[in-house]
N, C-alpha and C. Protein backbone atom coordinates (compact mmCIF):
# COMPACT_ATOMS: atom_id res chain seq x y z
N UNK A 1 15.31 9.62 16.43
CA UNK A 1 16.36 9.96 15.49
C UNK A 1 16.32 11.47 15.28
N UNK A 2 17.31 12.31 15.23
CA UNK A 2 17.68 13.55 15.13
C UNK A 2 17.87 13.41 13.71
N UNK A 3 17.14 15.36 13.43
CA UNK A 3 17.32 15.89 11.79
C UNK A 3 18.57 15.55 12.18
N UNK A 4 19.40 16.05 12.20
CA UNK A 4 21.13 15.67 11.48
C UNK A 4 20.65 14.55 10.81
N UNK A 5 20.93 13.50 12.13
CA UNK A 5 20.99 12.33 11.16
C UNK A 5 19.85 11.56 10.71
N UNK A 6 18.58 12.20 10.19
CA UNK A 6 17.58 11.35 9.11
C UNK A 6 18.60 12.49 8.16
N UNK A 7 18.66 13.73 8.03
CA UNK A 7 19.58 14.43 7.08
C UNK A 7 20.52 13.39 6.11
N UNK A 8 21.51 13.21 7.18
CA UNK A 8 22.80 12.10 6.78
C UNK A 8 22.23 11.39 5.78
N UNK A 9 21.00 10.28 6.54
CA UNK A 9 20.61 9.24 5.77
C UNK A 9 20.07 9.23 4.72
N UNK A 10 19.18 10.55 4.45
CA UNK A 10 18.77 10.46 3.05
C UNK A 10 19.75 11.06 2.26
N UNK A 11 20.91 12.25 2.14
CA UNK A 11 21.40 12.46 1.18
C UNK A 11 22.53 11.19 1.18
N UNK A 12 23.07 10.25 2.00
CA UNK A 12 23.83 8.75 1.71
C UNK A 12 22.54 7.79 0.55
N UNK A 13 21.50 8.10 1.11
CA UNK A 13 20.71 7.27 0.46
C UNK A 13 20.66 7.85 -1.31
N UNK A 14 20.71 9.51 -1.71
CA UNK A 14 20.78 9.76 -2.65
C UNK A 14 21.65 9.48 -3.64
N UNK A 15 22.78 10.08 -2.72
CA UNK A 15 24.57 9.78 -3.70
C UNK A 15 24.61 7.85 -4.06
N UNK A 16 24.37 7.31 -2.59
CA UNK A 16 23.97 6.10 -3.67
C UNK A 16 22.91 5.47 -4.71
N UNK A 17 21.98 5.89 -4.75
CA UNK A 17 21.43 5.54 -6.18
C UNK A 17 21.95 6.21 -7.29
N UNK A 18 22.94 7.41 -6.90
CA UNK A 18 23.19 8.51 -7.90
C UNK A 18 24.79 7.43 -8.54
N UNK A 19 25.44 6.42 -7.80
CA UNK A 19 26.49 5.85 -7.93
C UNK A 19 26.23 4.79 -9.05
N UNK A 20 27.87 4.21 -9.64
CA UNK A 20 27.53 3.44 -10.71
C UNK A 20 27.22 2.16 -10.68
N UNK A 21 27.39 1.89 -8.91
CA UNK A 21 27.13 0.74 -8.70
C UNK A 21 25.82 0.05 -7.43
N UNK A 22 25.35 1.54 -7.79
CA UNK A 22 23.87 1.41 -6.81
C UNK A 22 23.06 0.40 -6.72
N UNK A 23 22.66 -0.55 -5.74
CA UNK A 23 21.07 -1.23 -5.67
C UNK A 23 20.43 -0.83 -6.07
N UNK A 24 19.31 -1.88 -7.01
CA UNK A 24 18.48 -2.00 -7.64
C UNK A 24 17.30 -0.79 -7.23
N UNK A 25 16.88 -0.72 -5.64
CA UNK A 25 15.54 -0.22 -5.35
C UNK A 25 15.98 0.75 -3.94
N UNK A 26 15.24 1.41 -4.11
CA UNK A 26 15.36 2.69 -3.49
C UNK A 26 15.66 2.28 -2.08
N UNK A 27 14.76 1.42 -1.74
CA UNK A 27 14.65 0.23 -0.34
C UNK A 27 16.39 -0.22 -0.05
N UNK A 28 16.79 -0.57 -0.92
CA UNK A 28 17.71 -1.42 -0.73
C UNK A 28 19.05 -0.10 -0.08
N UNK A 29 18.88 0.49 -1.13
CA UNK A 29 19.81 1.63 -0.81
C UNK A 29 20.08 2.24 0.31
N UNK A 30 18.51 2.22 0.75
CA UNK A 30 18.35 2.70 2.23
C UNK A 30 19.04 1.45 3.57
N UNK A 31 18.86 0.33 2.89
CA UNK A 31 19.36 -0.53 4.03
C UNK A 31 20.75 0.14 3.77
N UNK A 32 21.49 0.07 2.63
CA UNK A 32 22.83 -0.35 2.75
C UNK A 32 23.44 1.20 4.03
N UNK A 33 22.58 2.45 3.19
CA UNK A 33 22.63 3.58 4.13
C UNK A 33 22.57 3.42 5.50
N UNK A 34 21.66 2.34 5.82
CA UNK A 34 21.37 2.39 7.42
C UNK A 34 22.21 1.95 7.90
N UNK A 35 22.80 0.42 7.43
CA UNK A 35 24.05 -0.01 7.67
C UNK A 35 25.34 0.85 8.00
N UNK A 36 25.56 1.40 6.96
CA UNK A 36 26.69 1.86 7.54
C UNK A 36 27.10 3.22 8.20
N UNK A 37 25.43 3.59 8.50
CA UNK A 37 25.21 5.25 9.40
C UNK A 37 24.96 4.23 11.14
N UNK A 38 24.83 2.88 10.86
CA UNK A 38 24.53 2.51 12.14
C UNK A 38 22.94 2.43 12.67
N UNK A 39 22.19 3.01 11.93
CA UNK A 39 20.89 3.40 12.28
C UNK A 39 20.03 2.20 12.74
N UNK A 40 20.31 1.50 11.89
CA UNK A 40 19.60 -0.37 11.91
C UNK A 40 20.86 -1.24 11.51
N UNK A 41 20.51 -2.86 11.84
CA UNK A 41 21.13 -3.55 11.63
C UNK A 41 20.38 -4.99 11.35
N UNK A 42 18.93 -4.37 11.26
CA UNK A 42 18.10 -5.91 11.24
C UNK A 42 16.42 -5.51 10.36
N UNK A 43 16.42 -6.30 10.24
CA UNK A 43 14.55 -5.95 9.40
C UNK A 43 13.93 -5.53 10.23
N UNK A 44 13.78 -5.73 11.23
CA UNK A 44 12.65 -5.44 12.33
C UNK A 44 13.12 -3.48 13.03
N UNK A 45 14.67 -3.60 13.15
CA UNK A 45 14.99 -2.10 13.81
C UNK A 45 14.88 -1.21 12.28
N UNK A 46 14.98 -1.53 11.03
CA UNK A 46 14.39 -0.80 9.73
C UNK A 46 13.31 -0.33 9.61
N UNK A 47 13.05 -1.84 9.80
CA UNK A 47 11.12 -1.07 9.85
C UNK A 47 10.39 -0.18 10.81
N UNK A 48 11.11 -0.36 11.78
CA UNK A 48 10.22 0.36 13.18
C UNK A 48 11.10 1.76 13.06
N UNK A 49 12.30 1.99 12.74
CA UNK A 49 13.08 3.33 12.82
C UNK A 49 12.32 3.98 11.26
N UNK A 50 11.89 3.59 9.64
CA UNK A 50 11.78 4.28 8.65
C UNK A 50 10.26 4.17 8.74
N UNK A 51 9.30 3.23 9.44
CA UNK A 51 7.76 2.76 9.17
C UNK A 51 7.60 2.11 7.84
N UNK A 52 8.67 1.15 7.79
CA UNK A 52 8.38 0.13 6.59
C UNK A 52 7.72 -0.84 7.42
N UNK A 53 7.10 -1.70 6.35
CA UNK A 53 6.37 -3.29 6.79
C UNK A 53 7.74 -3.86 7.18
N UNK A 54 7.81 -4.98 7.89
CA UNK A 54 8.99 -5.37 8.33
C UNK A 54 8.85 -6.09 7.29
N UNK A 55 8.00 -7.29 6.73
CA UNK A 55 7.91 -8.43 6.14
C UNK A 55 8.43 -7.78 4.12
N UNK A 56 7.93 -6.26 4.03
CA UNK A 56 8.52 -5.65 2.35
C UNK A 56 10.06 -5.91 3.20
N UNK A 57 10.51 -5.49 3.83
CA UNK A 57 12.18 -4.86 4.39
C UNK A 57 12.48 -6.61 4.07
N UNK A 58 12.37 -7.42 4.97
CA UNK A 58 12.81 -8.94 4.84
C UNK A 58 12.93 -9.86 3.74
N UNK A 59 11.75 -9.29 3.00
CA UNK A 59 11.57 -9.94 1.26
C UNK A 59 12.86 -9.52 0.30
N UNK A 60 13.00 -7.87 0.61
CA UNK A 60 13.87 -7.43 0.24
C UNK A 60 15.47 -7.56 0.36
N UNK A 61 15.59 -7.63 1.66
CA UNK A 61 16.70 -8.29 2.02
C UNK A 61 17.44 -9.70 1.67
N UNK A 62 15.77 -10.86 1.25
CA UNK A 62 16.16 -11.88 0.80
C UNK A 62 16.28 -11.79 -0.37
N UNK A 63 16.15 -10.67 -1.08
CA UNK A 63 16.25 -10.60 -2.97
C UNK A 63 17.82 -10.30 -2.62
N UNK A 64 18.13 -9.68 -2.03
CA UNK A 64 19.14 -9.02 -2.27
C UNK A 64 20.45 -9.05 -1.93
N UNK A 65 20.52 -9.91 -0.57
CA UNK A 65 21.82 -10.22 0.04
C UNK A 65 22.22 -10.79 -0.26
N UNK A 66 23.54 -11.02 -0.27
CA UNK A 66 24.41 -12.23 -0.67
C UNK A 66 26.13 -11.99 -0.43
N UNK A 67 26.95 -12.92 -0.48
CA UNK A 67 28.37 -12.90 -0.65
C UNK A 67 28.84 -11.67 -1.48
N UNK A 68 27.88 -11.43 -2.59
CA UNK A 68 28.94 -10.68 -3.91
C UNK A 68 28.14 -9.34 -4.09
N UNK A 69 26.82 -9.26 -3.13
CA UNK A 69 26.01 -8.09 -2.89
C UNK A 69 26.46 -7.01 -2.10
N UNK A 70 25.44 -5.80 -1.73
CA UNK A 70 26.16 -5.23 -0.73
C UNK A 70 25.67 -4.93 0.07
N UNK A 71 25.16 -6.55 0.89
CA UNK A 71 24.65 -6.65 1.90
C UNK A 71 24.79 -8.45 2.08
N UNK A 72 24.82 -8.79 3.37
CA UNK A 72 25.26 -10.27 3.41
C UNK A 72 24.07 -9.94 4.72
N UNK A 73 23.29 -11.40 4.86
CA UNK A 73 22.15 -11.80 5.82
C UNK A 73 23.81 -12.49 7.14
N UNK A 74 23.10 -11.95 8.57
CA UNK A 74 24.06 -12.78 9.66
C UNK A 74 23.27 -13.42 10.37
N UNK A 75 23.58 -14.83 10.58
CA UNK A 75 23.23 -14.85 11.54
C UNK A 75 22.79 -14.78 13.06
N UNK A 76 21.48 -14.84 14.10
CA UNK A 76 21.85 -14.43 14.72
C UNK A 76 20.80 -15.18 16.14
N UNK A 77 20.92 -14.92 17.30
CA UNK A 77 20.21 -16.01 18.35
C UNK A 77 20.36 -17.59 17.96
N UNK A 78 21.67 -17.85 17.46
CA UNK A 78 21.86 -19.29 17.43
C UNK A 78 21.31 -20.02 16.03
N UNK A 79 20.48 -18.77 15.35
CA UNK A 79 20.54 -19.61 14.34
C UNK A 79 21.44 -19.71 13.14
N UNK A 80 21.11 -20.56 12.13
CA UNK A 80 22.48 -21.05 11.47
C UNK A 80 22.02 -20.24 10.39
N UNK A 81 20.90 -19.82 9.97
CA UNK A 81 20.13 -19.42 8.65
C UNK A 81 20.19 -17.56 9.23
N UNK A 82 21.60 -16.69 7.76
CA UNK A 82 20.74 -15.43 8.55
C UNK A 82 19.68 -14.84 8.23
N UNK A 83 18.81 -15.67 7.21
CA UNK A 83 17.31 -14.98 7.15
C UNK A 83 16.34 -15.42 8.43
N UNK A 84 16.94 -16.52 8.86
CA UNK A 84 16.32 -16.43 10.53
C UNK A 84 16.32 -15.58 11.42
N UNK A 85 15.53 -16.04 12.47
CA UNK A 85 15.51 -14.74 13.44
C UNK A 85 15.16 -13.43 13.62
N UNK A 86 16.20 -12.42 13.60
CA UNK A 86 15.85 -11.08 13.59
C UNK A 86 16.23 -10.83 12.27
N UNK A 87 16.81 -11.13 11.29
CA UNK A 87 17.03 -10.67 10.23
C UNK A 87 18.13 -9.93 9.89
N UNK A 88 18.96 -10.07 10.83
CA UNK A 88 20.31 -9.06 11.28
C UNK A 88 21.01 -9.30 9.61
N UNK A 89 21.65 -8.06 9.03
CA UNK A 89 22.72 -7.79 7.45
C UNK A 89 23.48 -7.13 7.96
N UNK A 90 24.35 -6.65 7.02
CA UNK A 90 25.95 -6.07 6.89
C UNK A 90 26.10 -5.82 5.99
N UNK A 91 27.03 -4.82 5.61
CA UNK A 91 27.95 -4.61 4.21
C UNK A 91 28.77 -5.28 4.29
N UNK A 92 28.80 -5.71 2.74
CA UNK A 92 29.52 -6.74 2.38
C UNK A 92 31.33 -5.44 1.67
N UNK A 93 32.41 -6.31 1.63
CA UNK A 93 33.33 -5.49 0.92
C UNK A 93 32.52 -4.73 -0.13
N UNK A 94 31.79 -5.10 -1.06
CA UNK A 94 30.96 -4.66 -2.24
C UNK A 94 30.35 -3.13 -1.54
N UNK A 95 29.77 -3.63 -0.66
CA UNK A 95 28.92 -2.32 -0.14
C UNK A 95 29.62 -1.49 0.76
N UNK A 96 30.33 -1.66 1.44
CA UNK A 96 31.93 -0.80 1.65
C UNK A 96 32.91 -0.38 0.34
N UNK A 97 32.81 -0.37 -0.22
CA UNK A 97 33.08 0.28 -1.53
C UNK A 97 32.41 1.42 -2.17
N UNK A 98 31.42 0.47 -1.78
CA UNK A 98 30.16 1.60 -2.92
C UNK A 98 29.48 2.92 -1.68
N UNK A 99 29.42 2.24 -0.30
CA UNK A 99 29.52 3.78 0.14
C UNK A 99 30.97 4.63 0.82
N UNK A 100 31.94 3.97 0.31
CA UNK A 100 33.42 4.70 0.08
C UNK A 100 33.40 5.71 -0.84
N UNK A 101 32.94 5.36 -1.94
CA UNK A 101 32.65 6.22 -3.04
C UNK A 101 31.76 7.22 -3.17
N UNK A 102 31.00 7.09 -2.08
CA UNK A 102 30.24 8.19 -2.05
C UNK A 102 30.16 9.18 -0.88
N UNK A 103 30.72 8.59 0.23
CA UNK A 103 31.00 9.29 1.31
C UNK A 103 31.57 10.66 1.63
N UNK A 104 31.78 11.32 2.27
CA UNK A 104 32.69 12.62 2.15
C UNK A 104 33.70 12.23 3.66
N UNK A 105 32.61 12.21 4.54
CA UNK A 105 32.67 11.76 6.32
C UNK A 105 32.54 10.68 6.87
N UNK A 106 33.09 10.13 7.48
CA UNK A 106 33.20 8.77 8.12
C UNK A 106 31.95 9.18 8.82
N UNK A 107 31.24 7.64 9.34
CA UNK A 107 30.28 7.57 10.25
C UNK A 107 30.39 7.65 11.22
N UNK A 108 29.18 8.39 11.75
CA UNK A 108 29.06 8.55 13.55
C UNK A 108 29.04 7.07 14.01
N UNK A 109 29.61 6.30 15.11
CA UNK A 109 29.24 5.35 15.73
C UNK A 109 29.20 5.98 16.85
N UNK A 110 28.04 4.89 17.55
CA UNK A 110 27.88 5.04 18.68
C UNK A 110 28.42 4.27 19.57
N UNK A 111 28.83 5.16 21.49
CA UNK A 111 29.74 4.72 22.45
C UNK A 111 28.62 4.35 22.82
C-alpha cells in the first residue's frame, strides 16, 4: 500500500469518527474506510493489509453489521451465512451516506 493511500485512509478514517453518525470504535470506522477506499473487503484482507488479529476484525464485524448498520456481512464461497467463510462486508446505504458526508473525492477503484 502506497503513502497516498494509507494517507487517504486514515484522514477518511478521521472525518468519520469526527461525523454525527460515526461507528462506535475506531476499528469499525476503519472497516467502513476500507470499504469504500477499496483497500479490503473481508476480515482476513483487513487484518493482513492494517496487522489486526483477524479473529478482533471478525468479532467486530459481527457486533456490528447489519441491514440498518454501515456495514452488511456477504456472503461468500457458497455459503449462505455472511459471517461464514472469508468474512466478506459492504456498505450498507447507511454507510454510503455517512462516508458521502464526509468525502471531498470519489474513490480510487481499481482496473
Amino acid at each position: 500500500m502506497g503513502a497516498c493511500m494509507l494517507g487517504r485512509f486514515v484522514a477518511l478514517v478521521t472525518a468519520i469518527q469526527d461525523a454525527p453518525d460515526a461507528p462506535e470504535t475506531k476499528l469499525a470506522a476503519g472497516l467502513v474506510a476500507a470499504a469504500h477506499l477499496d483497500m479490503a473487503r473481508s476480515a482476513r484482507a483487513f487484518a493482513l493489509t492494517f496487522g489486526a488479529p483477524e479473529e478482533t476484525v471478525r468479532a467486530e464485524l459481527a457486533r456490528i453489521a447489519g441491514p440498518d448498520a454501515h456495514l452488511v456481512l456477504e456472503a461468500v464461497d457458497g455459503a449462505t451465512d455472511g459471517a461464514a467463510g472469508e468474512g466478506s462486508f459492504a456498505l450498507t446505504e447507511r454507510g454510503r451516506a455517512l462516508v458521502a458526508a464526509v468525502v471531498i473525492t470519489p474513490p480510487i477503484t481499481r482496473t
